[in-house]
Protein backbone atom coordinates (compact mmCIF):
# COMPACT_ATOMS: atom_id res chain seq x y z
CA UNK A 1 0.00 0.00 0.00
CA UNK A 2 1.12 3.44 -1.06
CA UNK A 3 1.31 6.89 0.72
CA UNK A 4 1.48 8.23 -2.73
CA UNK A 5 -1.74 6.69 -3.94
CA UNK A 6 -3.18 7.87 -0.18
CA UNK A 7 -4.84 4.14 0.60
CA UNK A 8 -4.81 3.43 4.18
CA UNK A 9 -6.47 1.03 6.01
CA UNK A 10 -6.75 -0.51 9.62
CA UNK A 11 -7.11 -4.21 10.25
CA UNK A 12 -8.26 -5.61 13.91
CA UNK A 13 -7.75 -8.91 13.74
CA UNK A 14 -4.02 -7.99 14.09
CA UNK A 15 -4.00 -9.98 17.97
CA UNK A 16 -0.55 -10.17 17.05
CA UNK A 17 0.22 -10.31 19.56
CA UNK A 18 4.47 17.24 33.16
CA UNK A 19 6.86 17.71 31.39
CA UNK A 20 10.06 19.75 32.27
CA UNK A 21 10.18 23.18 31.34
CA UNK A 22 13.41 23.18 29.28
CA UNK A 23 13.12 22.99 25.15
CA UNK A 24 15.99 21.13 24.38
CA UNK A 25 17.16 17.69 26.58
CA UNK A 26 19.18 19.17 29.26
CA UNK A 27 21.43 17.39 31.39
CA UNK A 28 23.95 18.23 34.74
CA UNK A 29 27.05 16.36 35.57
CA UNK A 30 26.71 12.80 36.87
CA UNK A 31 26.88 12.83 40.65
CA UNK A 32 29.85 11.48 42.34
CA UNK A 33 30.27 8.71 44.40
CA UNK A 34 31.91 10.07 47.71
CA UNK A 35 33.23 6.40 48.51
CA UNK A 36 33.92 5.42 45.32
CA UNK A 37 35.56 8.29 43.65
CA UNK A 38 34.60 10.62 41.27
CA UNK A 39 34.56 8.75 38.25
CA UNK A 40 31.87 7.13 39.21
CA UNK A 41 28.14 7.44 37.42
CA UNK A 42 25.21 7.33 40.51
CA UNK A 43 21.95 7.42 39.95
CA UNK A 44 19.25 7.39 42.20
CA UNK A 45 16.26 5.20 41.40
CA UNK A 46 14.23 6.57 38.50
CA UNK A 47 17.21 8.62 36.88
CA UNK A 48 18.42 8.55 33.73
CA UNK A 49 22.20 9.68 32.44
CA UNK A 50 23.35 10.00 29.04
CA UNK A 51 26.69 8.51 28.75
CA UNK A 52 28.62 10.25 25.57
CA UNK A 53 29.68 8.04 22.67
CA UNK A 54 32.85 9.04 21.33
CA UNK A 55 34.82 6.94 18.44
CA UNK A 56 31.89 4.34 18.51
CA UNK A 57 32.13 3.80 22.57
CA UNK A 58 30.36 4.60 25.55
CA UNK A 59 31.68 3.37 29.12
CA UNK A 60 30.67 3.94 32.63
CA UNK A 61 31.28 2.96 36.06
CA UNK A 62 28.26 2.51 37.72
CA UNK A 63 28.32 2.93 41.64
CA UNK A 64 26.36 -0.02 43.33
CA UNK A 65 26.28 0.83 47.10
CA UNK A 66 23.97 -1.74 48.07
CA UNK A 67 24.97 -4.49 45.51
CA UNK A 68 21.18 -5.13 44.60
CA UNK A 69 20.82 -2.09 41.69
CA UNK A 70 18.87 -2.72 38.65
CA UNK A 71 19.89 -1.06 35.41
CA UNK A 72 18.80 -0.66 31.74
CA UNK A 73 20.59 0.57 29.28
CA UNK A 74 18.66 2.16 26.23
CA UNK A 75 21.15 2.05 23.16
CA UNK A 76 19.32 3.74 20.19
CA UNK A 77 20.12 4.52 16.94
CA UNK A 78 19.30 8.12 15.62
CA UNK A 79 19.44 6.90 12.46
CA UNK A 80 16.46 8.15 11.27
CA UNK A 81 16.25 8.35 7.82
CA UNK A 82 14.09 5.53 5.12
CA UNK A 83 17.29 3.60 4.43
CA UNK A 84 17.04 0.20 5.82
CA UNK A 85 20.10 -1.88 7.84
CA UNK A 86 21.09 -2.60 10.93
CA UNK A 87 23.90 -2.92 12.66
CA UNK A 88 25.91 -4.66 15.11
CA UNK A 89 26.60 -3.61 18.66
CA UNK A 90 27.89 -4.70 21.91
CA UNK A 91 27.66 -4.31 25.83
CA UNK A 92 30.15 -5.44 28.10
CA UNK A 93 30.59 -5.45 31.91
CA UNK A 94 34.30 -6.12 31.99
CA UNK A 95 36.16 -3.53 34.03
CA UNK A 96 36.83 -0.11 32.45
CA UNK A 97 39.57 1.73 32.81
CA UNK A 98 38.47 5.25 31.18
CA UNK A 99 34.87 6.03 31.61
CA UNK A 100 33.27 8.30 29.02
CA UNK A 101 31.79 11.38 30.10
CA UNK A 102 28.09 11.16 31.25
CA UNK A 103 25.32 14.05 32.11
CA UNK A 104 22.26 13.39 34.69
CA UNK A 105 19.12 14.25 31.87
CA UNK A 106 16.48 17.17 32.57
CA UNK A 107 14.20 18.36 30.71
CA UNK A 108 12.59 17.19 27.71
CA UNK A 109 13.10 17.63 23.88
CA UNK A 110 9.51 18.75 23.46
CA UNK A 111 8.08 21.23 25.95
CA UNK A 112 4.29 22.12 26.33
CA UNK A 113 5.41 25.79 27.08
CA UNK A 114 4.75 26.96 23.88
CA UNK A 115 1.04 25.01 23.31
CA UNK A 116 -0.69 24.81 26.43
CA UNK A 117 -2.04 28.32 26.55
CA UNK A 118 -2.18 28.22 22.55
CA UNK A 119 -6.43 28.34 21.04
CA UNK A 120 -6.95 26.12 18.28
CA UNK A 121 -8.90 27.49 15.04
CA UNK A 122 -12.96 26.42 15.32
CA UNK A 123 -13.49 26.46 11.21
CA UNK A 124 -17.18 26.65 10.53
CA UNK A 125 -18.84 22.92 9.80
CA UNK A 126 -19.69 21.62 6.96
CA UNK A 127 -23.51 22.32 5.69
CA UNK A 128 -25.59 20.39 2.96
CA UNK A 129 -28.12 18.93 1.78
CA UNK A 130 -28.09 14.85 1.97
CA UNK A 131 -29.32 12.44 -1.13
CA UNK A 132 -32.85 11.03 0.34
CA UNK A 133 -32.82 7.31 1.59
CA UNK A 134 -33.39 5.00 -1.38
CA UNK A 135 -30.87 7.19 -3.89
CA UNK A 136 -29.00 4.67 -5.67
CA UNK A 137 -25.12 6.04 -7.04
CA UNK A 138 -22.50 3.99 -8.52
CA UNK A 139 -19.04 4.23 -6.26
CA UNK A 140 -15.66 3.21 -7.18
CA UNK A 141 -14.17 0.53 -4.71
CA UNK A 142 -10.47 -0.48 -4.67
CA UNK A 143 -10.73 -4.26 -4.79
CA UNK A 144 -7.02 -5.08 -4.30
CA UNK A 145 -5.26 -3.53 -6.70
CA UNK A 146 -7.51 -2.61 -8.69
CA UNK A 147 -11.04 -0.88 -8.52
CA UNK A 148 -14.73 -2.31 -8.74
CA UNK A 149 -17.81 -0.06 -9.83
CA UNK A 150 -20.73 -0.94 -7.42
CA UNK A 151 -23.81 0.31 -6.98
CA UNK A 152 -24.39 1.58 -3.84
CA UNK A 153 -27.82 3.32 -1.94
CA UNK A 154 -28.44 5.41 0.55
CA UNK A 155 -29.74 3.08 3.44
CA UNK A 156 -29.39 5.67 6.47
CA UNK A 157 -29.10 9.64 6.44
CA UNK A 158 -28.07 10.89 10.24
CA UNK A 159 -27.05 14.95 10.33
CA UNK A 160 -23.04 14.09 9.97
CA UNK A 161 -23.27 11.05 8.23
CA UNK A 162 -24.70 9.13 5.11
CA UNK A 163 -24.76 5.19 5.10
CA UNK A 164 -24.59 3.85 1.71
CA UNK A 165 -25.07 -0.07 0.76
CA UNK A 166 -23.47 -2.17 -2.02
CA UNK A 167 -26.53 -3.27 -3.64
CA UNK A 168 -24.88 -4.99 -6.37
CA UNK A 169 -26.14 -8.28 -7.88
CA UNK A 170 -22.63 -10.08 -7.31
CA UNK A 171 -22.11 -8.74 -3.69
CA UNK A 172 -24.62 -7.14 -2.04
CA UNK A 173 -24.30 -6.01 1.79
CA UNK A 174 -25.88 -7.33 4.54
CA UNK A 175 -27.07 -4.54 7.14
CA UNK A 176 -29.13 -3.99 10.20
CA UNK A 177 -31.24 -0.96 10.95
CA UNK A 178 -30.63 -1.31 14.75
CA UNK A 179 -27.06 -1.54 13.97
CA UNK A 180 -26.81 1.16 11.98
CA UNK A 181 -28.55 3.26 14.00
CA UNK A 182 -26.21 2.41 17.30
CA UNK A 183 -22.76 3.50 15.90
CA UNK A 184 -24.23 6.21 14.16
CA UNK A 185 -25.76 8.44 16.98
CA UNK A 186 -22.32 7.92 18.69
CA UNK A 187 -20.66 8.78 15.30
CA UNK A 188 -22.71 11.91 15.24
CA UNK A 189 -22.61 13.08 19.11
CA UNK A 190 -18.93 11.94 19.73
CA UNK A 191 -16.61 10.36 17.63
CA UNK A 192 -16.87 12.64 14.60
CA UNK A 193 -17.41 16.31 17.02
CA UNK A 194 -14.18 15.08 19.34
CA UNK A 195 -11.91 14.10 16.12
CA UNK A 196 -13.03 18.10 14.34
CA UNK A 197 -11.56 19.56 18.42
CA UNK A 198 -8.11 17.71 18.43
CA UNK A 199 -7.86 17.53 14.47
CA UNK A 200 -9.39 20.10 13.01
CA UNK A 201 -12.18 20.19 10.50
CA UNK A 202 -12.20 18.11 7.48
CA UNK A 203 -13.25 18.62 3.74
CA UNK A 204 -16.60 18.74 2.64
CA UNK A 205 -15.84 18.85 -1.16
CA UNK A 206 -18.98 16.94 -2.41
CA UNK A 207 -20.75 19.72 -0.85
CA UNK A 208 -23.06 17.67 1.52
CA UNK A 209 -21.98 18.37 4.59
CA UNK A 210 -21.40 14.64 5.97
CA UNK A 211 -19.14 11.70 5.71
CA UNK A 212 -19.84 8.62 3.46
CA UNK A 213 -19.83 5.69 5.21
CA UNK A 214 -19.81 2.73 2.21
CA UNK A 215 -20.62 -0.91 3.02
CA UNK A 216 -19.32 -2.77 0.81
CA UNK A 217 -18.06 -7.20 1.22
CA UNK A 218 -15.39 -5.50 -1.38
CA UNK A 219 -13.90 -3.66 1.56
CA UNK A 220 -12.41 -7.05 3.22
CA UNK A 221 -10.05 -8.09 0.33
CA UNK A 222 -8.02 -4.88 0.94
CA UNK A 223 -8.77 -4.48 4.84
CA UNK A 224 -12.01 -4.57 7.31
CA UNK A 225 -12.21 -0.72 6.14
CA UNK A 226 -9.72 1.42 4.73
CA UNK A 227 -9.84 5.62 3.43
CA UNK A 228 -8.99 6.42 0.04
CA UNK A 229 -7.30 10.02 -0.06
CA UNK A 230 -7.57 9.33 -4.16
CA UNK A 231 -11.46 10.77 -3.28
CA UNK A 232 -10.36 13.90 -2.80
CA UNK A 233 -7.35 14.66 -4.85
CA UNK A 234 -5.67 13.31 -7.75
CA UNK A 235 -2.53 12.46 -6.39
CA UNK A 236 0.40 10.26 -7.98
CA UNK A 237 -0.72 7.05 -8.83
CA UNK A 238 -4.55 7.76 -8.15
CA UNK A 239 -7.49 5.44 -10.21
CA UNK A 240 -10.44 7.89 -10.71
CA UNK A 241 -12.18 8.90 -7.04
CA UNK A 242 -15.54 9.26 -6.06
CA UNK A 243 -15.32 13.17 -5.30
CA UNK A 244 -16.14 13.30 -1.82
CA UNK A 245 -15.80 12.40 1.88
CA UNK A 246 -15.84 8.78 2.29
CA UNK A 247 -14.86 5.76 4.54
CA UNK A 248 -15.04 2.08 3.19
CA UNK A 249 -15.96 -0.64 6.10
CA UNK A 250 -16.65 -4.14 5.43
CA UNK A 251 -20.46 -5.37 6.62
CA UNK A 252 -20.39 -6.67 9.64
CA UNK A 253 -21.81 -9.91 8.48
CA UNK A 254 -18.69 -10.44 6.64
CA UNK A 255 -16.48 -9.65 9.63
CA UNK A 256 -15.54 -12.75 12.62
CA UNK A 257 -16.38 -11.83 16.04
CA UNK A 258 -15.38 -9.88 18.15
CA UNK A 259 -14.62 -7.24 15.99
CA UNK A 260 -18.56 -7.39 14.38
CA UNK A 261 -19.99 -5.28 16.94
CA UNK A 262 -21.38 -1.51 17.12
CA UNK A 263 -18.43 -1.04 19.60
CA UNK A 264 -15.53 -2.14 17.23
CA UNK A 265 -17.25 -0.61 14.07
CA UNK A 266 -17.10 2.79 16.33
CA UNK A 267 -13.73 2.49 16.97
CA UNK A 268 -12.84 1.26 13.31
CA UNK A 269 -14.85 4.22 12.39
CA UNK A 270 -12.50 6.69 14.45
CA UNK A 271 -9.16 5.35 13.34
CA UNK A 272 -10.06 5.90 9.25
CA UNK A 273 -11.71 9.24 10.02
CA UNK A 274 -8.83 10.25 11.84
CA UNK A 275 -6.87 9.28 8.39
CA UNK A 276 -9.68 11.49 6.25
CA UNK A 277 -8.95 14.30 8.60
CA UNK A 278 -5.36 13.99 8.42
CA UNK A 279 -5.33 14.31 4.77
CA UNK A 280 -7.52 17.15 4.71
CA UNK A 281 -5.05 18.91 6.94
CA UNK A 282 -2.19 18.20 5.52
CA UNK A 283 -2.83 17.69 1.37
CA UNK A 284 -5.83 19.02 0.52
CA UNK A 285 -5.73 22.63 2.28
CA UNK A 286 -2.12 22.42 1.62
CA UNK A 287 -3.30 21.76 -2.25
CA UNK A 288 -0.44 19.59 -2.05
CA UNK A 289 0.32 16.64 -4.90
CA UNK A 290 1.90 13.45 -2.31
CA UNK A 291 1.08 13.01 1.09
CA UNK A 292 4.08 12.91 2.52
CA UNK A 293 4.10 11.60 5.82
CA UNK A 294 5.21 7.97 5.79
CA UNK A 295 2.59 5.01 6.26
CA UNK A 296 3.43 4.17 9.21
CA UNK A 297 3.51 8.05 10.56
CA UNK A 298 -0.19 8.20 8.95
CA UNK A 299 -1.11 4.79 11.10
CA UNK A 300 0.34 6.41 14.14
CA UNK A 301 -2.20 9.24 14.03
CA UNK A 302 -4.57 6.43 13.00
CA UNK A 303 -4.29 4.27 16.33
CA UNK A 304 -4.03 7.73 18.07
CA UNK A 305 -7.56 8.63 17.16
CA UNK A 306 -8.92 5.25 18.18
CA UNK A 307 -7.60 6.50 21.84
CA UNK A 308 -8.41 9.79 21.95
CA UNK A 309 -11.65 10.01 20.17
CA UNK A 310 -12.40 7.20 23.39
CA UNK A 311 -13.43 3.79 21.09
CA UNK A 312 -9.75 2.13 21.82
CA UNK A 313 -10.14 -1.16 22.46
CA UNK A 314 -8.45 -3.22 19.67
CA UNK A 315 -5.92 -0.54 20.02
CA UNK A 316 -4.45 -2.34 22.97
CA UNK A 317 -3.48 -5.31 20.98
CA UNK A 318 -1.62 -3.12 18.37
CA UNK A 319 0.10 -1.31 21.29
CA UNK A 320 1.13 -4.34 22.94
CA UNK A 321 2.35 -5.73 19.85
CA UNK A 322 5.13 -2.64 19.83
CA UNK A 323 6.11 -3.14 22.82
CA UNK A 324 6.64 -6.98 22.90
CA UNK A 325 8.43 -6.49 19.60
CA UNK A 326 10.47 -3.30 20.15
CA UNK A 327 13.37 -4.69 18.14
CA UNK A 328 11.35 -5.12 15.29
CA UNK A 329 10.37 -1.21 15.60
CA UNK A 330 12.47 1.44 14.01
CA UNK A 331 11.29 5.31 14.12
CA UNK A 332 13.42 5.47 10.63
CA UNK A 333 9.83 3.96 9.48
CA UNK A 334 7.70 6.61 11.05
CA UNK A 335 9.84 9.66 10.57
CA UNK A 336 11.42 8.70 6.95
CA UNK A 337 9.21 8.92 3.99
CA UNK A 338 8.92 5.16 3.22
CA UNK A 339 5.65 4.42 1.54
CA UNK A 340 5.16 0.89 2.19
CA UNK A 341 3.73 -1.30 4.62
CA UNK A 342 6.31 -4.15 6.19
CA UNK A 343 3.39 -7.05 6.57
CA UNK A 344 6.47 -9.39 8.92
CA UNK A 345 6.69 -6.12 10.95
CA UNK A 346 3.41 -4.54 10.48
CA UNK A 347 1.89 -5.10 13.92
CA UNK A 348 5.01 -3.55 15.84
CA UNK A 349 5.16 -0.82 13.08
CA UNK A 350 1.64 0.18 14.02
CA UNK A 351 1.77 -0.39 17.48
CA UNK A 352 5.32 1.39 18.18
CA UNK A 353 4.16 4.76 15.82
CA UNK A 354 0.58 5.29 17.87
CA UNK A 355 3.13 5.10 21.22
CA UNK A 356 4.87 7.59 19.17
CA UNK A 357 2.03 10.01 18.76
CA UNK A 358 0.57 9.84 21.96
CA UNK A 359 4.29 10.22 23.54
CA UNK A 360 4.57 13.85 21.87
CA UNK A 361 0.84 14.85 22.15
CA UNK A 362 1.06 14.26 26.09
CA UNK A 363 4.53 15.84 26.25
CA UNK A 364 2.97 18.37 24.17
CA UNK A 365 0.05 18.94 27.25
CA UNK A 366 -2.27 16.66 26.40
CA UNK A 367 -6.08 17.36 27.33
CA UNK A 368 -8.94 16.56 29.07
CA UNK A 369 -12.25 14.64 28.30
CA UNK A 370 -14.97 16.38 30.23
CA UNK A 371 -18.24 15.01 31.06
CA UNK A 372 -20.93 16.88 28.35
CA UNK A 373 -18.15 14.65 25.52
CA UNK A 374 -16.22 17.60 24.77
CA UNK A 375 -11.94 17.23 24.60
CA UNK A 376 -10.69 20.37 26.50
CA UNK A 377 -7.27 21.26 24.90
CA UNK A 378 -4.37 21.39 27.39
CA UNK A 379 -1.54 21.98 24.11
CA UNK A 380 -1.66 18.32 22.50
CA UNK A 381 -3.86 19.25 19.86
CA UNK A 382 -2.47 23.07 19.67
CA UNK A 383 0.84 21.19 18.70
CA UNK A 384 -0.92 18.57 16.61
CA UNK A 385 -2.57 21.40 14.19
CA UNK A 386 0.52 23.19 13.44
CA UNK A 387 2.60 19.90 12.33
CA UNK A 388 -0.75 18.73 10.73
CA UNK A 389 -1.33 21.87 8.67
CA UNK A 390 2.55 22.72 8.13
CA UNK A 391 3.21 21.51 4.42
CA UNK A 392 6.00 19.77 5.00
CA UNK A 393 5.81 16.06 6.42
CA UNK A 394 5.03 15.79 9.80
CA UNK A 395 8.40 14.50 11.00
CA UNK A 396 10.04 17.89 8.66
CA UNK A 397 7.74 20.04 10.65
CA UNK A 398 8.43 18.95 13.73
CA UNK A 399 11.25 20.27 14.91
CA UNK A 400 10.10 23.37 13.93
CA UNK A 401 7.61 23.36 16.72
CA UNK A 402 10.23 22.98 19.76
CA UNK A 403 12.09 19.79 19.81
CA UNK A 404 15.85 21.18 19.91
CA UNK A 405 16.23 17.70 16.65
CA UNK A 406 14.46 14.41 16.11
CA UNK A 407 17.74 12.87 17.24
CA UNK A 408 16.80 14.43 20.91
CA UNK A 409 12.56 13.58 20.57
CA UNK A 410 13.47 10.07 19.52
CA UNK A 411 15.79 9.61 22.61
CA UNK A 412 13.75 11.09 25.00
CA UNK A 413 10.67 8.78 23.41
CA UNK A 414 12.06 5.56 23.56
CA UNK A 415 13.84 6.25 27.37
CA UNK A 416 10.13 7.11 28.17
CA UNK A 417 9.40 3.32 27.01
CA UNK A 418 11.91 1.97 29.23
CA UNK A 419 10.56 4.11 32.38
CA UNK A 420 6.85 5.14 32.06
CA UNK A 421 4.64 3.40 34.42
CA UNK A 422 7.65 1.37 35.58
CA UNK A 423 6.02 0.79 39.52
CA UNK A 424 3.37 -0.84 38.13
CA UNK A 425 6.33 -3.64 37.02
CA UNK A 426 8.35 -3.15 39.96
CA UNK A 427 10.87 -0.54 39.00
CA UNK A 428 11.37 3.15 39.71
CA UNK A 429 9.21 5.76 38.69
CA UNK A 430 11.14 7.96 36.15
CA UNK A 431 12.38 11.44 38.27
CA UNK A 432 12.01 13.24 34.78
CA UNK A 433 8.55 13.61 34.24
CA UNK A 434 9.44 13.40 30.54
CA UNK A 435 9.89 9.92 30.75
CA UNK A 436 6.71 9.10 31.33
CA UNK A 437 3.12 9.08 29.44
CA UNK A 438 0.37 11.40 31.10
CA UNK A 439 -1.91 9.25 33.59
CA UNK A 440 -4.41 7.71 31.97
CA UNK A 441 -8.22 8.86 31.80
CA UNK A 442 -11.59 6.54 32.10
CA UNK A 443 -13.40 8.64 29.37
CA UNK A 444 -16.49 10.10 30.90
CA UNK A 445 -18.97 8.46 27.82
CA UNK A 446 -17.25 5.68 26.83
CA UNK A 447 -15.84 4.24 30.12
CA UNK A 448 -12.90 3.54 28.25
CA UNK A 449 -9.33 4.18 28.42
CA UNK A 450 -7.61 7.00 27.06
CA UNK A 451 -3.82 7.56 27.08
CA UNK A 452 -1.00 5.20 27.16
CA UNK A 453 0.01 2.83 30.03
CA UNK A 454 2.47 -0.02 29.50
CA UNK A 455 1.46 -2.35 31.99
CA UNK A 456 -2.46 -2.09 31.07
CA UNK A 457 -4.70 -4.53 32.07
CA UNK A 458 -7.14 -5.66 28.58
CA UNK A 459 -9.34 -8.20 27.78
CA UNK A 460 -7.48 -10.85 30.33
CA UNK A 461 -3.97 -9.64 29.23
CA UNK A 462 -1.21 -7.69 30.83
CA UNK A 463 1.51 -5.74 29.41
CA UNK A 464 4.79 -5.46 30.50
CA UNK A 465 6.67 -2.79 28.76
CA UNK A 466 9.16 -3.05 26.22
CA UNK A 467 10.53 -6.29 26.14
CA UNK A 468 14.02 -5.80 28.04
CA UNK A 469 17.03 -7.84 27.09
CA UNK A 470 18.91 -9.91 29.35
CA UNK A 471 22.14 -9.78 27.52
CA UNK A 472 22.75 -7.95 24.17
CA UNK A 473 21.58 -9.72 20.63
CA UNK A 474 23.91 -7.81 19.43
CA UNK A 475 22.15 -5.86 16.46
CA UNK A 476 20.24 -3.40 15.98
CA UNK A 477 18.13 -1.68 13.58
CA UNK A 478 18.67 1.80 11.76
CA UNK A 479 16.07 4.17 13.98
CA UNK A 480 16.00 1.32 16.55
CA UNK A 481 16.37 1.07 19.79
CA UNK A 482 17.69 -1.88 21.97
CA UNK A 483 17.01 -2.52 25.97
CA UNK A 484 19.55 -4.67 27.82
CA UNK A 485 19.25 -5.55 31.21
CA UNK A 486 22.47 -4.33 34.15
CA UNK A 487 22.37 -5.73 37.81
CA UNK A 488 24.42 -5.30 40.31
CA UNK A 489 26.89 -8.50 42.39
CA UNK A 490 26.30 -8.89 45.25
CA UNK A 491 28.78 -7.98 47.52
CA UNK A 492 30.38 -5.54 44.92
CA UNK A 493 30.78 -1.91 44.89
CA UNK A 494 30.61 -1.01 41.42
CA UNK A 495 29.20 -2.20 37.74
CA UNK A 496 31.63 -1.31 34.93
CA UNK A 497 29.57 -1.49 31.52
CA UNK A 498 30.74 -0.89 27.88
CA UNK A 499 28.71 -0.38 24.95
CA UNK A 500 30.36 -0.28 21.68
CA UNK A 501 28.44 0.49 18.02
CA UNK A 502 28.90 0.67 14.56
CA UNK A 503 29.43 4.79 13.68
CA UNK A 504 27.01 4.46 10.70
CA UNK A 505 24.04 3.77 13.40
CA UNK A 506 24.32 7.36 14.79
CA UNK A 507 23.86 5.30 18.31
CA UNK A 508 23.15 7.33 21.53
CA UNK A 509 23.42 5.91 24.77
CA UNK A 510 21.43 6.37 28.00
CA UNK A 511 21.55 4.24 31.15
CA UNK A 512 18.58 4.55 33.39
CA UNK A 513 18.08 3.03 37.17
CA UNK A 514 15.30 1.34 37.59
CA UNK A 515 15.50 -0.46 41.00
């Protein structure tokens, strides 16, 4: 699948398994070990040190007072361009001689300073009037590779939204009017009104003020539903659209349980609108010829909506999936421009770039879900309009809006991995707020969760964080990041550890204490 041709889709039966007020990542000398000597790195539980790399090395001596310390260190590559490789690396715990220089970390790459006081635009919405129930159209659908002509009627007409059916000899749809009517008053009251207040507004350029929804068994030979930007520009490598605002879900007749139900269509629902809006943003206003933003960039904002909108529930598999599977994860896949989905990595891709998303929205302030349904900004979605409505890619605009380089944001991001929510798996809580997600929120309609917590109880599974390392594999991805596992002897004073990379990774080293 193609950014170029703007065709993304969502697929649930993947059971794949405060911030500081500084801009850039500040740090202060490593404190000294009075007993030890002064070439010694403590840290008190919860801190994190950056230890410098210098001619592909990075060495410390870590003070262990009490011989029972727990360690991790976070080697990742700032790599982050779309060319592929990895690399090798190494981590040792023989004695060192010469430590490298390390810096206690404060403050975070992305500060809400600049966003939580910031109003968002309110454009006005979208008015028109809507074909009567029983008007029959023909609609293009992307079968594949290719694209069917269906014929498709009007089978529901809400004031945000217009249901259309395939009625087509060969494959006709399959829908119920109790069903319909379920996801739709929530598609109208919340899930459409919340994704307009942290998004923005979206296009209305078939002039009837709604969104098609199009039910269609077509739908689930490219996905269970899927957005076609080709619908509202003719971009590079577009087949001829249908000219207005549509979404393309599979009946739920056609779809195995659990992910039938009004519940996971409303979520579904959320996730592809949050992809309509996006494009809106960012191409069409933008009268822009590619979308630009990488697929897996697009699919972060994707997974994001299915959180914030309040519908995530399937989510939770895709975010476990990038956290089991962090070495499988490279932000060279979010923040390049690659184009193309990785199906053996697909469900860490996905899961890893909506960790992403919600990482800088909450570092960015967040917001609040109030009880009448409405989001109250706090500076998440102040920051997410500017990189959404910049014309350059999101990951381009970026550090345009505060972090000091991606370099820093990705560092900071995947420490926060290693260290957000960390008592809830026995370890430290991080001493930098920036290493950690924003609580989590019961939403006030839907009663379920919004934000990110890495040891989330879900459907009668736990997770447990990124998957930590007990020694090193010894490779690691362009853009990736590797966690490896340091304890203390007992009965010994100190913990010498040396990391060595390959120079072409761009590798950055951080060492954070966790017990």
């Amino acid at each position: 699948m193609r950014a170029h041709a703007a065709w993304f889709s969502v697929a649930f039966s993947v059971a794949l398994p405060a911030c500081g007020n500084s801009v850039a990542s500040s740090a202060t000398p490593a404190h000294a070990n009075a007993d030890a000597g002064p070439d010694f790195l403590t840290l008190a539980p919860g801190e994190v040190a950056e230890v410098t790399v210098t001619t592909d090395r990075a060495a410390a001596r870590l003070a262990t007072p009490s011989g029972s310390e727990q360690f991790v260190a976070i080697v990742a590559s700032t790599k982050l361009d779309s060319s592929s490789g990895s690399f090798a690396y190494s981590v040792s715990t023989d004695p060192v001689d010469v430590p490298s220089a390390s810096q206690i970390t404060s403050g975070c790459a992305l500060s809400s300073d600049a966003f939580r006081t910031a109003s968002v635009a309110v454009d006005p919405e979208p008015a028109g009037a809507a074909p009567q129930i029983g008007t029959t159209r023909s609609r293009q659908v992307s079968v594949g590779t290719k694209s069917e002509t269906i014929t498709a009627e009007v089978m529901a007409v809400s004031a945000r939204a217009i249901v259309w059916k395939d009625t087509s000899t060969a494959h006709p749809a399959t829908l119920d009017a109790a069903f319909v009517a379920d996801f739709l008053a929530d598609f109208d009251t919340t899930i459409l009104p919340r994704e307009r207040s942290v998004f923005g507004m979206e296009s209305d350029i078939d002039g009837d003020g709604r969104i098609g929804l199009v039910f269609t068994p077509l739908t689930k030979e490219s996905a269970v539903a899927f957005f076609l930007g080709c619908d509202l520009a003719h971009l590079d490598g577009c087949p001829s659209g249908n000219k207005g605002e549509f979404l393309y879900l599979t009946p739920p007749a056609d779809i195995a349980p659990p992910y039938n139900t009004p519940a996971a269509i409303k979520e579904i629902l959320a996730h592809d609108l949050g992809h309509l809006v996006h494009f809106n943003r960012k191409v069409v206003r933008n009268n822009l010829q590619v979308w630009a933003d990488s697929s897996y960039m697009i699919e972060g904002f994707g997974g994001f909506a299915q959180d914030v909108i309040g519908f995530q529930a399937g989510n939770f598999y895709v975010a476990q999936a990038g956290l089991n599977d962090i070495d499988a994860f490279s932000l060279a896949d979010v923040l390049g421009n690659a184009t193309k989905y990785d199906k053996k990595r697909d469900g860490p891709l996905r899961g890893g770039a909506y960790l992403f998303v919600r990482y800088i929205y909450d570092r960015a302030g967040g917001d609040n879900a109030l009880t009448d349904g409405t989001i109250e900004g706090r500076g998440g979605s102040a920051f997410l309009r500017k990189v959404l409505d910049d014309r350059k890619s999101v990951a381009a605009a970026m550090p345009l809006m505060g972090p000091s380089t991606l370099a820093d944001l990705a560092l900071d991001f995947y420490t926060a991995l290693a260290m957000s929510n960390g008592e809830k798996g026995g370890h430290a809580s991080p001493v930098n707020a920036c290493f950690s997600y924003m609580p989590t929120q019961s939403d006030p309609i839907t009663g379920k969760q919004r934000g990110a917590d890495l040891y989330a109880s879900f459907h009668g599974q736990q997770m447990q964080g990124p998957t930590i390392q007990n020694s090193a594999d010894g490779t690691i991805r362009g853009g990736g990041v590797e966690y490896v596992k340091l304890a203390a002897r007992a009965g010994q004073k100190e913990l010498d550890v040396t990391i060595t990379t390959a120079s072409e990774a761009s590798v950055r080293v951080r060492i954070a204490r966790v017990r």
